[in-house]
Each structure stands twice: as C-alpha cells, then as structure tokens.
N, C-alpha and C. Protein backbone atom coordinates (compact mmCIF):
# COMPACT_ATOMS: atom_id res chain seq x y z
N UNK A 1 0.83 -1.20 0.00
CA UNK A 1 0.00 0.00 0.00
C UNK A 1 0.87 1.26 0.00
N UNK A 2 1.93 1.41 0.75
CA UNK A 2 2.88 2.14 0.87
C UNK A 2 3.45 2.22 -0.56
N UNK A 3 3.85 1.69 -1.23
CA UNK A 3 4.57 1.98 -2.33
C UNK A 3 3.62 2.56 -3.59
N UNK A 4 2.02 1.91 -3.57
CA UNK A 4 1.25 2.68 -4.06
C UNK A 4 1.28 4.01 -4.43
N UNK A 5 1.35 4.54 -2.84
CA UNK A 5 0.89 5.96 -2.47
C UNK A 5 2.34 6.85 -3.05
N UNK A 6 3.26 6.23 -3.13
CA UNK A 6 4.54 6.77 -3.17
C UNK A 6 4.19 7.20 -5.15
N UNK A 7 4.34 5.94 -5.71
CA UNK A 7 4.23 6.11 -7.00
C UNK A 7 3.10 7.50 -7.28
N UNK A 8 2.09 7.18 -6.95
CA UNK A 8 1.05 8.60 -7.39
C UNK A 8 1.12 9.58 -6.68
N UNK A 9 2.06 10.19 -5.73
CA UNK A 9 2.69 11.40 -5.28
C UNK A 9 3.63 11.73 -6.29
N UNK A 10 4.78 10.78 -6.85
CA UNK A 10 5.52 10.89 -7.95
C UNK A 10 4.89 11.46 -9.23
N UNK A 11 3.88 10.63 -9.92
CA UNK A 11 3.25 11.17 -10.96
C UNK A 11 2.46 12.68 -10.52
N UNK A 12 1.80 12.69 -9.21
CA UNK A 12 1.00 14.19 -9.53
C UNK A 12 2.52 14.83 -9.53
N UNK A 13 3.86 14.79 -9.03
CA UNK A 13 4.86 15.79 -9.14
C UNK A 13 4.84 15.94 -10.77
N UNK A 14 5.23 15.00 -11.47
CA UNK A 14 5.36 14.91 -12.69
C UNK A 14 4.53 15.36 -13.84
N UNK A 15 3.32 15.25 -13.33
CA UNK A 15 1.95 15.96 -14.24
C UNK A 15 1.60 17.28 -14.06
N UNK A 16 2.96 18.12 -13.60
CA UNK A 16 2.94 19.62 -13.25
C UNK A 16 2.55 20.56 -14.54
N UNK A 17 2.26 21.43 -14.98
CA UNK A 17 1.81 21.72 -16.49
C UNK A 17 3.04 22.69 -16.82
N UNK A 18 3.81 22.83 -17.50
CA UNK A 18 4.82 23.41 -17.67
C UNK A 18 4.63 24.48 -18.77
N UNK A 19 3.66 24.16 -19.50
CA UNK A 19 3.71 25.15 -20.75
C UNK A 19 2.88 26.75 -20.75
N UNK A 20 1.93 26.87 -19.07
CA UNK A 20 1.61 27.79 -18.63
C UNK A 20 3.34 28.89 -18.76
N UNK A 21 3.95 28.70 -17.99
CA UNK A 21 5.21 29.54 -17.45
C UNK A 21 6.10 30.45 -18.74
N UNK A 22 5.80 28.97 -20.20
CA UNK A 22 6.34 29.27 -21.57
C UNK A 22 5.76 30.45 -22.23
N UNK A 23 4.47 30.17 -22.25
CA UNK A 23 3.40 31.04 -22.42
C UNK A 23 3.50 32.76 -21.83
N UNK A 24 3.50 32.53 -20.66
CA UNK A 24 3.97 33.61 -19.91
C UNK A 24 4.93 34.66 -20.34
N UNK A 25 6.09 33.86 -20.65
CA UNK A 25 7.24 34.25 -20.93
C UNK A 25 7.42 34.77 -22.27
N UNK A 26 6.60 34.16 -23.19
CA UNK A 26 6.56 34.30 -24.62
C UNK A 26 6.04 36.05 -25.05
N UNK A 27 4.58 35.75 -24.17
CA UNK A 27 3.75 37.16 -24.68
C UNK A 27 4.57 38.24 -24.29
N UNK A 28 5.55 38.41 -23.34
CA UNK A 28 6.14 40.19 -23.09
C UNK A 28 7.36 40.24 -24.30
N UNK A 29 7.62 39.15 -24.68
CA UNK A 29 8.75 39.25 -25.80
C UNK A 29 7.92 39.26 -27.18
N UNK A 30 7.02 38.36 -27.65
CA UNK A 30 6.01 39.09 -28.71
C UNK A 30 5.37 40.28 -28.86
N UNK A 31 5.11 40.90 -27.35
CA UNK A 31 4.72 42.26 -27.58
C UNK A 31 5.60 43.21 -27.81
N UNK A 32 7.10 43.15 -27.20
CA UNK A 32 8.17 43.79 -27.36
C UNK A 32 8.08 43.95 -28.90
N UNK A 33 8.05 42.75 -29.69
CA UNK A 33 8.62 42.92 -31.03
C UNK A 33 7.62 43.53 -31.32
N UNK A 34 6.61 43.34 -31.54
CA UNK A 34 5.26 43.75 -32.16
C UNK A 34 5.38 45.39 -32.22
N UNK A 35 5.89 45.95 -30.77
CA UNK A 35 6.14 47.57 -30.43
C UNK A 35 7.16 47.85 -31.14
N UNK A 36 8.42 47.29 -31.07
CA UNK A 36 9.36 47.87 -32.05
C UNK A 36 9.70 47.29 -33.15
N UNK A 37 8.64 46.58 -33.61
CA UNK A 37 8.81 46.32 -35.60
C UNK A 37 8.05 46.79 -36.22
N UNK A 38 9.13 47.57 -37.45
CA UNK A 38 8.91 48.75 -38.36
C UNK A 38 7.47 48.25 -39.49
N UNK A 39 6.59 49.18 -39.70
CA UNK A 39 5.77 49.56 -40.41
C UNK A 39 6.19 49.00 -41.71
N UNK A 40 6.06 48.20 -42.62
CA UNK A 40 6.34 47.44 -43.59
C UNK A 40 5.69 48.52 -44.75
N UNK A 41 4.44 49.15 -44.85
CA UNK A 41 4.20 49.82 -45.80
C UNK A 41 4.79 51.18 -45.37
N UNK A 42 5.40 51.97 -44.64
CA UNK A 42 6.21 52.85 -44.56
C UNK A 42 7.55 52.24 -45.37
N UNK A 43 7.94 51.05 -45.72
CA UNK A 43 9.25 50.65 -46.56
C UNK A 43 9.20 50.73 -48.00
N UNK A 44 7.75 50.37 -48.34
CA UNK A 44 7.54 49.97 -49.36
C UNK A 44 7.89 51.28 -50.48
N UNK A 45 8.37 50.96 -51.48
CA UNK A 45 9.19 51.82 -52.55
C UNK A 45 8.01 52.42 -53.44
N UNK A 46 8.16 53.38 -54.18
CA UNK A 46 7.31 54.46 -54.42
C UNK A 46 7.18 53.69 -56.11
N UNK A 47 5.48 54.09 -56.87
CA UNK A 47 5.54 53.57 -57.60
C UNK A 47 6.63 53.90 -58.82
N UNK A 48 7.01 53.20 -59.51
CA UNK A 48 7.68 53.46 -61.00
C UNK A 48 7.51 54.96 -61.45
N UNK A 49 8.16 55.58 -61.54
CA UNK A 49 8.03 56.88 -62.31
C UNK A 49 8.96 56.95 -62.86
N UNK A 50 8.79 57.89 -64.82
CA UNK A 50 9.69 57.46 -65.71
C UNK A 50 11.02 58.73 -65.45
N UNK A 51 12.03 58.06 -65.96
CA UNK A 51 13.24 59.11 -65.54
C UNK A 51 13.31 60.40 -67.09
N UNK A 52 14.35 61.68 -66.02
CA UNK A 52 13.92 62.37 -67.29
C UNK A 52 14.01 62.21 -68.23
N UNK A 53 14.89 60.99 -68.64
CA UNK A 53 15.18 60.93 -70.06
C UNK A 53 14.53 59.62 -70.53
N UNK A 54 13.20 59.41 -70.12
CA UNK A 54 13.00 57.85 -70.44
C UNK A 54 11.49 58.43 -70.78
N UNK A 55 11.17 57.63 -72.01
CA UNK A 55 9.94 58.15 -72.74
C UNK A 55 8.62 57.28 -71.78
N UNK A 56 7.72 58.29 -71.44
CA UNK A 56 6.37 57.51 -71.33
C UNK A 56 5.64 56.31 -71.65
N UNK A 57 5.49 56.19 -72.81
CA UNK A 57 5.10 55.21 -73.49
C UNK A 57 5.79 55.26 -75.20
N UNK A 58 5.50 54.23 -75.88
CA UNK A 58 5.76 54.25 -77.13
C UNK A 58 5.02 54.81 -78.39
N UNK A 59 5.86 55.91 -78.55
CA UNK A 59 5.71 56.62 -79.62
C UNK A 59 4.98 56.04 -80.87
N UNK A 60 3.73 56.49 -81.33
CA UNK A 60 3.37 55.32 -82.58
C UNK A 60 3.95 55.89 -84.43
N UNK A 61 4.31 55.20 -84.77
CA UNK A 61 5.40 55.28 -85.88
C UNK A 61 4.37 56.00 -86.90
N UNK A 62 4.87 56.88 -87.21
CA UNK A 62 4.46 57.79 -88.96
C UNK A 62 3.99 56.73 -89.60
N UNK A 63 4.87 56.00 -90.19
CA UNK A 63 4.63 54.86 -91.43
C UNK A 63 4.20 53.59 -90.84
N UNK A 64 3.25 53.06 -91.12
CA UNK A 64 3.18 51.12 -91.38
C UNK A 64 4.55 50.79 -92.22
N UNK A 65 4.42 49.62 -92.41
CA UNK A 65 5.45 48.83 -93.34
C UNK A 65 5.36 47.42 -92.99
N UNK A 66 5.62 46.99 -94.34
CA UNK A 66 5.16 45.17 -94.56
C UNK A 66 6.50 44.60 -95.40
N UNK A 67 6.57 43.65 -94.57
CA UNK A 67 7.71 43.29 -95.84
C UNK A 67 7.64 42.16 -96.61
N UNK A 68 7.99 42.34 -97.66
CA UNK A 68 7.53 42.14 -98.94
C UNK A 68 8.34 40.76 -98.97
N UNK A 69 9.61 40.86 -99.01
CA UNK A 69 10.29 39.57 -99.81
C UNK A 69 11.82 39.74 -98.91
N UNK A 70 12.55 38.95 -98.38
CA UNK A 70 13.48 38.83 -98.00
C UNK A 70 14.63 38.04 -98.75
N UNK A 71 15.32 37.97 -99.12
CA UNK A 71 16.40 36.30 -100.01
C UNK A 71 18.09 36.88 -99.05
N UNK A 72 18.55 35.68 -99.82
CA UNK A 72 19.65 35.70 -99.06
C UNK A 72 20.47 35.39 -100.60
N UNK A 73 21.61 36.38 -100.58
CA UNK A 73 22.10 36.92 -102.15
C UNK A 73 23.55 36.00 -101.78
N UNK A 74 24.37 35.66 -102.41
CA UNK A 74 25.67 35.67 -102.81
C UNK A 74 26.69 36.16 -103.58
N UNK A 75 27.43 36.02 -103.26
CA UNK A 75 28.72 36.99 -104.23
C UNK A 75 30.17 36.22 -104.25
N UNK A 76 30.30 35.90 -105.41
CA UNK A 76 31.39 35.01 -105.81
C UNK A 76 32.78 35.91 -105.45
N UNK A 77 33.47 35.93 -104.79
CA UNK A 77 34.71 36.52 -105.20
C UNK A 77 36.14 35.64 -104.98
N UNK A 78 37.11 36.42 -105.10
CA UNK A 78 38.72 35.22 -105.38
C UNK A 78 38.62 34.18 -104.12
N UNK A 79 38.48 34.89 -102.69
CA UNK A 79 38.64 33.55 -101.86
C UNK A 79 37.38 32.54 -101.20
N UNK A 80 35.95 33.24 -102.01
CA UNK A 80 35.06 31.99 -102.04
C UNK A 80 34.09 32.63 -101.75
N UNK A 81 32.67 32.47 -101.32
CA UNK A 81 31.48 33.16 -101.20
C UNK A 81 31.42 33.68 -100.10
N UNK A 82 30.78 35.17 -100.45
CA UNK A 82 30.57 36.20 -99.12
C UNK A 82 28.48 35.96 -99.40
N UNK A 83 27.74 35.58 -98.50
CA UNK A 83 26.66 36.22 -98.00
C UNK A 83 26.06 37.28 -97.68
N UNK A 84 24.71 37.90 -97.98
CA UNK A 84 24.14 38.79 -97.89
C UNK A 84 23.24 38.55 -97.71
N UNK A 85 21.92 39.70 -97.11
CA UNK A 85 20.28 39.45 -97.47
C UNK A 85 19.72 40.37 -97.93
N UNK A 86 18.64 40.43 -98.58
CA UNK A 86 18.08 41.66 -99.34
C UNK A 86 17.00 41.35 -99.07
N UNK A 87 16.41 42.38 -98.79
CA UNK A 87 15.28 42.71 -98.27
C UNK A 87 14.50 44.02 -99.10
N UNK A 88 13.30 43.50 -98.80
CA UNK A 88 12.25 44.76 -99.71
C UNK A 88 10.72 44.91 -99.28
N UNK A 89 10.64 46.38 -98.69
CA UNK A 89 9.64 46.64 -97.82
C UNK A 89 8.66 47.92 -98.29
N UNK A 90 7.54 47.33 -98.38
CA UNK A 90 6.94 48.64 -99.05
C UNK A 90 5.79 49.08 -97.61
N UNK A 91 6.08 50.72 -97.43
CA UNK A 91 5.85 51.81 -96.25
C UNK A 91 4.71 52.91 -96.92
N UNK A 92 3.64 53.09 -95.91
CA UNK A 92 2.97 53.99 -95.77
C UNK A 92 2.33 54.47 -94.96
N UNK A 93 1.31 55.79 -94.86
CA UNK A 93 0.32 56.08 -93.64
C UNK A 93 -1.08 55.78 -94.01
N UNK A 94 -1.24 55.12 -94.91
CA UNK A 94 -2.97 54.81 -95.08
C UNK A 94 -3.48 55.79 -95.74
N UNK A 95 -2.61 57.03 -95.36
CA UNK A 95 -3.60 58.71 -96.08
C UNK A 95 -3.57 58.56 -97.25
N UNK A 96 -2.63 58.17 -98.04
CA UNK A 96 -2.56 58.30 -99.64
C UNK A 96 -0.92 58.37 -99.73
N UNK A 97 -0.21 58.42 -98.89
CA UNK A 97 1.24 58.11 -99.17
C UNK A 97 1.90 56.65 -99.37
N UNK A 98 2.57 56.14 -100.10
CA UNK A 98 3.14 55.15 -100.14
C UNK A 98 4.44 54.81 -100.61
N UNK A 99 5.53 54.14 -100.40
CA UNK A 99 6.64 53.79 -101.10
C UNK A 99 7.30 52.47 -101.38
N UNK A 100 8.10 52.33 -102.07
CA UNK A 100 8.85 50.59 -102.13
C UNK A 100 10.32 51.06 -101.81
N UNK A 101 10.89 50.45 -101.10
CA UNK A 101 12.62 50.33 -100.66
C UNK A 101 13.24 48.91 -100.68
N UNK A 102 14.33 48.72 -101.01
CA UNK A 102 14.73 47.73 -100.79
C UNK A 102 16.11 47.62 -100.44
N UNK A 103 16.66 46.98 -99.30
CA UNK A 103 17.95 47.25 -98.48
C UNK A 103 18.86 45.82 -98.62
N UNK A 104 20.05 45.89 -98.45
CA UNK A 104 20.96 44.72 -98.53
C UNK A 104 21.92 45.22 -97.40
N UNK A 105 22.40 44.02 -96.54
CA UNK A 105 23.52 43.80 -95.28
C UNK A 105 23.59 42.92 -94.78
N UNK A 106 24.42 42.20 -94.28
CA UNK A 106 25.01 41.47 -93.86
C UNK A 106 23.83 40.49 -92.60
N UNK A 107 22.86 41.36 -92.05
CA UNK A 107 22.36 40.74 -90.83
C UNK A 107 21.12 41.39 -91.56
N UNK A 108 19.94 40.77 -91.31
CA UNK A 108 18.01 40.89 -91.70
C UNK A 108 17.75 42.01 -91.06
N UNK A 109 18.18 42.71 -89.74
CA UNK A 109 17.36 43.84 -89.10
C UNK A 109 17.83 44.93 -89.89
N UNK A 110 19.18 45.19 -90.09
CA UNK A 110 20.01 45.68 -91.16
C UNK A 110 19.53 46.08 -92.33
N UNK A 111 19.40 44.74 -93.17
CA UNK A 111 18.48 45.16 -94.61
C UNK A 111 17.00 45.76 -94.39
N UNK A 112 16.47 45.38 -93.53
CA UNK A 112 15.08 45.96 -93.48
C UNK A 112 14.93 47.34 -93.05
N UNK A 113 15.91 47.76 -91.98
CA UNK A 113 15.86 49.00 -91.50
C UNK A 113 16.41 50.25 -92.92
N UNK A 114 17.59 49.41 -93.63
CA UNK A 114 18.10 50.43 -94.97
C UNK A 114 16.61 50.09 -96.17
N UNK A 115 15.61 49.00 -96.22
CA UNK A 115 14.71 49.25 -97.17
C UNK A 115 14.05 50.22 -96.63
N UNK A 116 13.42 50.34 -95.66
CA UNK A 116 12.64 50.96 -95.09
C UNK A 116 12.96 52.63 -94.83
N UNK A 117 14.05 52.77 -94.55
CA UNK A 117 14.19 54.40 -95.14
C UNK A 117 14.90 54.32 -96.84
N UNK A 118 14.89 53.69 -97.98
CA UNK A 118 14.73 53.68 -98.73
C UNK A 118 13.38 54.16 -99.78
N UNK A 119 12.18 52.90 -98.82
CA UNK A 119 11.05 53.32 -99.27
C UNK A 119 10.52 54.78 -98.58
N UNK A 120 11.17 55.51 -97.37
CA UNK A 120 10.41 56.42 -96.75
C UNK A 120 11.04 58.04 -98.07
N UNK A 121 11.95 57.20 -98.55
CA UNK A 121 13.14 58.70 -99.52
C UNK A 121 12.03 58.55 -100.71
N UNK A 122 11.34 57.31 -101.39
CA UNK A 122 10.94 57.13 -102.67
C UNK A 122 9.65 57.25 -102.79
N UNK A 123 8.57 57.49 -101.22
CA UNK A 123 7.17 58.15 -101.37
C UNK A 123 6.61 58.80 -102.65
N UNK A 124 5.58 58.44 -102.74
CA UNK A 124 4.28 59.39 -103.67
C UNK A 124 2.96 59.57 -102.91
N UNK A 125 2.17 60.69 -103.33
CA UNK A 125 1.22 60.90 -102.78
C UNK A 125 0.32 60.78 -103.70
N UNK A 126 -0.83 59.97 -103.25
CA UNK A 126 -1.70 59.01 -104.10
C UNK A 126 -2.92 60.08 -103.88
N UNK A 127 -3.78 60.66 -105.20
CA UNK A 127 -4.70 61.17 -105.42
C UNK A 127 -6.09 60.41 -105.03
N UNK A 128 -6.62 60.96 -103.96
CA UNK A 128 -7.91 59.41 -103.66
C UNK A 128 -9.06 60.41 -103.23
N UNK A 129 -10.15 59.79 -103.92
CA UNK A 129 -11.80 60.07 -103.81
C UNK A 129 -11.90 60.30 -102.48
N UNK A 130 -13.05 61.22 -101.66
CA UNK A 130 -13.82 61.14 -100.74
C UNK A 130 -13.65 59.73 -99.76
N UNK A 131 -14.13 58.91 -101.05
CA UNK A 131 -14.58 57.19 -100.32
C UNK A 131 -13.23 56.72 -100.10
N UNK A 132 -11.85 57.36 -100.18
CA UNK A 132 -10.37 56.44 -100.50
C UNK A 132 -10.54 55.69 -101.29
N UNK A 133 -10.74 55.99 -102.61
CA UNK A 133 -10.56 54.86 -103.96
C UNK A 133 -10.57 55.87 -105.31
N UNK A 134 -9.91 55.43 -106.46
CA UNK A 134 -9.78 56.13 -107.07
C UNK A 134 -11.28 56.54 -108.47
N UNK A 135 -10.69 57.54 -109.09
CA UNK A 135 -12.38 57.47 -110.13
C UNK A 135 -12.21 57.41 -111.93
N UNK A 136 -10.70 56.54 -112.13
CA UNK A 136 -10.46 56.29 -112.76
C UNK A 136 -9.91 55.15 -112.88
N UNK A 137 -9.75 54.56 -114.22
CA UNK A 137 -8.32 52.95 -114.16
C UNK A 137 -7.42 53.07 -114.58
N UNK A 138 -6.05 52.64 -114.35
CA UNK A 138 -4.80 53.14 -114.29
C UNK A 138 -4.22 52.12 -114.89
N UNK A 139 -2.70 52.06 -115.52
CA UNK A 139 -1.92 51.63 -115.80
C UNK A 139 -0.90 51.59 -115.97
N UNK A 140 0.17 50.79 -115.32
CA UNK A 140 1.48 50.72 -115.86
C UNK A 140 2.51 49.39 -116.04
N UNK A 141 3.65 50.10 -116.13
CA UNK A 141 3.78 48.66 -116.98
C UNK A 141 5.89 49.15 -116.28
N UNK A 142 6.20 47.97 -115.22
CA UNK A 142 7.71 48.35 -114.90
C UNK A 142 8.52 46.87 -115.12
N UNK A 143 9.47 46.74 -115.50
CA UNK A 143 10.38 45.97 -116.04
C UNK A 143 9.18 44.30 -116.72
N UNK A 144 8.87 43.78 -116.02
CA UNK A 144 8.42 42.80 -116.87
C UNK A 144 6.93 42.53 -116.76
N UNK A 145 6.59 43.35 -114.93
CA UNK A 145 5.34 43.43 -114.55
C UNK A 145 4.11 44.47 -115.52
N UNK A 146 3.45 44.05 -115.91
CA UNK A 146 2.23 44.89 -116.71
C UNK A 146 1.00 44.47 -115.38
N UNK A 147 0.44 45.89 -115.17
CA UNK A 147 -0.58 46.10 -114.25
C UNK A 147 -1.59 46.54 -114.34
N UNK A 148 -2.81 46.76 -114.27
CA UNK A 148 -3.90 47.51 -113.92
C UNK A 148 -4.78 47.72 -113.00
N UNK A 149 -5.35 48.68 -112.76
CA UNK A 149 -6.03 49.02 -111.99
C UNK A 149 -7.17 49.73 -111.95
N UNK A 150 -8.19 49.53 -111.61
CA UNK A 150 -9.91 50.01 -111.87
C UNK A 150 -10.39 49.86 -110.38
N UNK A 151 -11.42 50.80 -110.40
CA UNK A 151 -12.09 50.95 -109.50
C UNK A 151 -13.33 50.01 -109.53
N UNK A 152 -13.61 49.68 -107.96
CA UNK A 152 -14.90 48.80 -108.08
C UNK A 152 -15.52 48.70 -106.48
N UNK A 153 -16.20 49.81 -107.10
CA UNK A 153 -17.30 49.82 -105.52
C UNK A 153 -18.02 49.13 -105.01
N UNK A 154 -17.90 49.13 -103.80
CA UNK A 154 -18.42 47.45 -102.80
C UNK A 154 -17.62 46.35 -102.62
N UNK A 155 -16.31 46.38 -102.92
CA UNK A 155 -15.52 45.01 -103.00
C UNK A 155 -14.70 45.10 -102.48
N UNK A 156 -14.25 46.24 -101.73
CA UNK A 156 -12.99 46.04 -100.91
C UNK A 156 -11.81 46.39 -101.84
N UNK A 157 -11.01 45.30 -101.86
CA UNK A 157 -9.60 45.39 -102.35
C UNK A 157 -9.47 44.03 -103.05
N UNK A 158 -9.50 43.74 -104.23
CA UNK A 158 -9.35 42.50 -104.76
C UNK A 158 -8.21 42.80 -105.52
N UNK A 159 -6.76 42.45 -105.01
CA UNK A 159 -6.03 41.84 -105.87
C UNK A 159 -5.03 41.06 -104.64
N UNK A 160 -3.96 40.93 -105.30
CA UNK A 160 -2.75 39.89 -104.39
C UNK A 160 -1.43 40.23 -104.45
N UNK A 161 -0.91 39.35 -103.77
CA UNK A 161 0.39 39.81 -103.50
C UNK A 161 1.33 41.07 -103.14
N UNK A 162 2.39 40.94 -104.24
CA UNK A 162 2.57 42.34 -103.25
C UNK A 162 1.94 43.74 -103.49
N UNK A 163 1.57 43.40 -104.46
CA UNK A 163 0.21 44.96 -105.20
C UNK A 163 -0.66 44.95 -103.78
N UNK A 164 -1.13 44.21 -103.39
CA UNK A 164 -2.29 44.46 -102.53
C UNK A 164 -1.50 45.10 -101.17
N UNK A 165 -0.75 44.34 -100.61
CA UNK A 165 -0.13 45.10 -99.71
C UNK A 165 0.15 46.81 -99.74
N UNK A 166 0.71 47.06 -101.54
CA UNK A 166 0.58 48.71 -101.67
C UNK A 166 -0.09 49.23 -101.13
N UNK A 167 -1.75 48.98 -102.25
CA UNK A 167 -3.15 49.48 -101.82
C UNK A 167 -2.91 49.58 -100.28
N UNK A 168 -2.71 48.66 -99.68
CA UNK A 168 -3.16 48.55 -97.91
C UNK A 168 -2.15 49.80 -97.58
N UNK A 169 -1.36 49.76 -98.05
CA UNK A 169 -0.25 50.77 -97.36
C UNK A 169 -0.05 52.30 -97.24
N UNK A 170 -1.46 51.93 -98.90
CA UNK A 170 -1.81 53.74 -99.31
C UNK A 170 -2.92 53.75 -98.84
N UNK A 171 -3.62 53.16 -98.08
CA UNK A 171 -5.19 53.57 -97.69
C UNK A 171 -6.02 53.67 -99.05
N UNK A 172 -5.55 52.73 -100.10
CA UNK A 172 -6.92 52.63 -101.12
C UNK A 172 -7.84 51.81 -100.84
N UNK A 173 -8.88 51.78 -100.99
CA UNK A 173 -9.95 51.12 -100.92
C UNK A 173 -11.23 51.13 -101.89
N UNK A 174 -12.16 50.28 -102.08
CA UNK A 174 -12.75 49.63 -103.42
C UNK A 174 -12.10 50.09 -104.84
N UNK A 175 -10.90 48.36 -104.64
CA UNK A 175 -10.17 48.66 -106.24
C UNK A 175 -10.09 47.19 -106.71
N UNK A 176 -9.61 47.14 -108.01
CA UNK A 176 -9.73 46.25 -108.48
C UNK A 176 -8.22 45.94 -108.95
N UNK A 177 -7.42 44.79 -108.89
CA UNK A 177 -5.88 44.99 -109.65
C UNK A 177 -5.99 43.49 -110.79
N UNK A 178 -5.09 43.91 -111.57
CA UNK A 178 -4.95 42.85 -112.70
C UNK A 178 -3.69 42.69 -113.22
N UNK A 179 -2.64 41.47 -112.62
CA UNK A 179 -2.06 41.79 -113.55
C UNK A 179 -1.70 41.57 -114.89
N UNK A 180 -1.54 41.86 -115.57
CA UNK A 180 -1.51 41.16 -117.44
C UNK A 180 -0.25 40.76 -118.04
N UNK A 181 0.46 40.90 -117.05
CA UNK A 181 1.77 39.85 -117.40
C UNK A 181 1.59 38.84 -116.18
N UNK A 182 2.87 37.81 -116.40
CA UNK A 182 2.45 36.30 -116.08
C UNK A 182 3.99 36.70 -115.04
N UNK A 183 4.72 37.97 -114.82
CA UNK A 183 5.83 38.05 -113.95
C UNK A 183 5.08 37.42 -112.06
N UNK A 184 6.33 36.86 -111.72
CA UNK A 184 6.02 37.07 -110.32
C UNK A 184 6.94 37.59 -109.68
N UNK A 185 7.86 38.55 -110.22
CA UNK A 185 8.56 39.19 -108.90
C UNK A 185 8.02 40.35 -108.26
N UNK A 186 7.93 40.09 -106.87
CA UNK A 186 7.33 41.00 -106.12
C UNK A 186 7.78 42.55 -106.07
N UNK A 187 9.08 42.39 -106.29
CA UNK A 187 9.54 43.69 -106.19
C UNK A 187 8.97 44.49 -107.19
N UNK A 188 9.20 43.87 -108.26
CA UNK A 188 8.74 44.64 -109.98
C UNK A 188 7.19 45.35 -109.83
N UNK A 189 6.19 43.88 -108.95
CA UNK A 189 5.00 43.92 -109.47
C UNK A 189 4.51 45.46 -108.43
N UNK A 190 5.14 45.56 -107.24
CA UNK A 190 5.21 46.52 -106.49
C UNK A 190 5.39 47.69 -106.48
N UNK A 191 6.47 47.78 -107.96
CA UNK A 191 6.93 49.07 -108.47
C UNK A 191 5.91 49.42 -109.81
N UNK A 192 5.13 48.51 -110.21
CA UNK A 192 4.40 48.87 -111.35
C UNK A 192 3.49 49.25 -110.55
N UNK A 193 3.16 49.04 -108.98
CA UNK A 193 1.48 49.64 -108.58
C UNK A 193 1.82 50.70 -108.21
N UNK A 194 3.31 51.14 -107.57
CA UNK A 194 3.63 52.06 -107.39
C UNK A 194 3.56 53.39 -108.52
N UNK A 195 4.03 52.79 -110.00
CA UNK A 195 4.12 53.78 -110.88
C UNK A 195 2.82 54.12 -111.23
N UNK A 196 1.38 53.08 -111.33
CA UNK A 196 -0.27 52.80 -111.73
C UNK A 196 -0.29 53.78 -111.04
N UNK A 197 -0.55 53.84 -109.43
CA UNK A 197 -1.25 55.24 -108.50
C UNK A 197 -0.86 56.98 -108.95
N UNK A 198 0.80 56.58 -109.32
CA UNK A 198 1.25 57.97 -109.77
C UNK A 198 0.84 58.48 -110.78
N UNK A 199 0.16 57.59 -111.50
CA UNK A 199 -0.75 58.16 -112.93
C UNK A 199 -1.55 59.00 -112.57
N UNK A 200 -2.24 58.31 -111.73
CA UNK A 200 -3.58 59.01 -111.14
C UNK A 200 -3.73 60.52 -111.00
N UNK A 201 -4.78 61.19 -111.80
CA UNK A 201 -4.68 62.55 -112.16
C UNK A 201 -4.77 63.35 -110.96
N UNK A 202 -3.91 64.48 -110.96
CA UNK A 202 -3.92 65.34 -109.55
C UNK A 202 -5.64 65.99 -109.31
N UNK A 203 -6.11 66.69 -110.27
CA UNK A 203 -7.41 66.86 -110.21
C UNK A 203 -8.00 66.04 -109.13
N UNK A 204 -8.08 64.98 -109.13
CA UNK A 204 -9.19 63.98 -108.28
C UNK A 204 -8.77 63.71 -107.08
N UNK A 205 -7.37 64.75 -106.88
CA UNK A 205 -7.10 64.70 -105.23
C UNK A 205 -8.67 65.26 -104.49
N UNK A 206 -8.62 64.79 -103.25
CA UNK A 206 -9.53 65.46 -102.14
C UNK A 206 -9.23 66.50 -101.72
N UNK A 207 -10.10 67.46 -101.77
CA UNK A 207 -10.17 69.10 -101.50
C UNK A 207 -10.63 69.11 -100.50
C-alpha cells in the first residue's frame, strides 16, 4: 500500500503543467517585437516613375510597313562566297502616301531598317476620292510586270500579292488589280502599282 501511495505522489509531481510559465514568458517578448517592428508599408518603394530621359510610353510610328520579300544573295569573289540578305519593304500612312525600298547587309534587321528608309526617300502621294478609292483605271507597266487598276465599288480590295499590300499601305480602298503579265517578282509587281497610283490625275485629289 505504501509503495502505491509513493508512486502517485511521484506522478501528480510529474503531471505539473509546464507550458503555462512558456506562455507567460513568450507574450512580453512578442509584444516587445510587435512595439518595435517597423511599419512594412512605410518601406515599401514608391511607384515606378519614368526618368527624365525615359519616354512615357511608345511613340506610334508615322509609317506602317510590310515586308515584302526577303532572299539571301551571294557573291562570288577570289577567296570563295561572301553572303548577304536583301530585303524589300513597301511603307505607308494609309492617307494616300506610299513607297517601295529595298535594303541589302550582312544581318536581316540591317536590310530591313536600310529598305525601309529607302522606301520612306521614294514616297508618292496618291490622289484618292472622298470614299479612299480612285475614279479612274490606271496603268502601268515596270520591267516585266504589266498592271492595272480600276475601281470597283463594294468590294474592298481585290487583288494579291505584293500589289495588294501597296493598296493597304496607301489607304486605297474599293479597287480592283490585274495583272496582265504572267511576272512574279514582287519587287517589280510593287513598283508597277507604285508607278499605276502615280498616274492618277492630280485633279481627283480630295479638297
């Protein structure tokens, strides 16, 4: 009986609750921190604002431009082939301006950037109706490409390749293109729509 009583004096010592005292001890040091830790949105960094020399947003470009045809040229010389690319990009604002350029260098961003102020030096300003379309049919005719062009209201833009891209580039609209030679170089056929619009009589500019 004696040894009973001994053992469960032992355990109530042992079943003392210890995690009261932890507790205790914990909250004046959590509140400490709580009092002296810094304001997190007082840290926080101010929004983005642009520097003086750093543009707002992006500037939207004068000209469109599409490019037309890219190749990659060669050149024979004494110690064996040098590489190139040529590139050809026809540029406009939709208003009635349009041009064809075509650039050659060594690297693609290169050629496109020299077509492209090529075509911006070789602009014409395209005579166009009220509706943006012209009130006559046009023609021309550049190295092998033979072209035409007529008007045709309600249809949009029916032709192809790189002629149509022109139109898009000059802001024409309801036309008709044809071409009457069997050429497909883009560049040519590009420069004959180019030379077709320049026909176009100044009279029928928009006043």
């Amino acid at each position: 009986m004696d040894e009973n009583i001994i053992k469960e004096e032992v355990k109530e010592e042992v079943a003392v609750p210890t995690e009261a005292p932890a507790v205790a001890e914990a909250a004046p040091v959590a509140a400490a921190a709580t009092a002296f830790a810094p304001n997190r949105r007082e840290f926080r960094k101010n929004p983005r604002k642009p520097r003086p020399g750093q543009r707002e947003g992006r500037v939207k470009q004068e000209f469109d431009n599409k490019l037309l045809e890219i190749r990659r040229v060669t050149r024979v010389i004494a110690g064996g082939r040098r590489f190139s690319f040529s590139a050809s990009v026809v540029a406009g604002d939709k208003k009635g301006r349009v041009g064809v350029g075509v650039g050659k260098a060594g690297d693609t961003p290169i050629a496109i950037e020299k077509a492209l102020r090529d075509a911006k030096k070789n602009m014409i300003t395209v005579s166009l109706t009220p509706t943006s379309s012209i009130r006559h049919a046009v023609e021309a005719k550049y190295g092998g490409s033979d072209l035409k062009i007529f008007p045709a209201p309600g249809k949009g833009i029916v032709a192809g390749s790189s002629v149509r891209a022109v139109l898009e580039m000059a802001g024409v609209n309801e036309v008709s293109a044809k071409l009457l030679s069997r050429s497909k170089n883009k560049i040519n056929n590009a420069r004959a729509a180019i030379k077709a619009l320049g026909n176009i009589k100044k009279t029928n500019a928009v006043q």
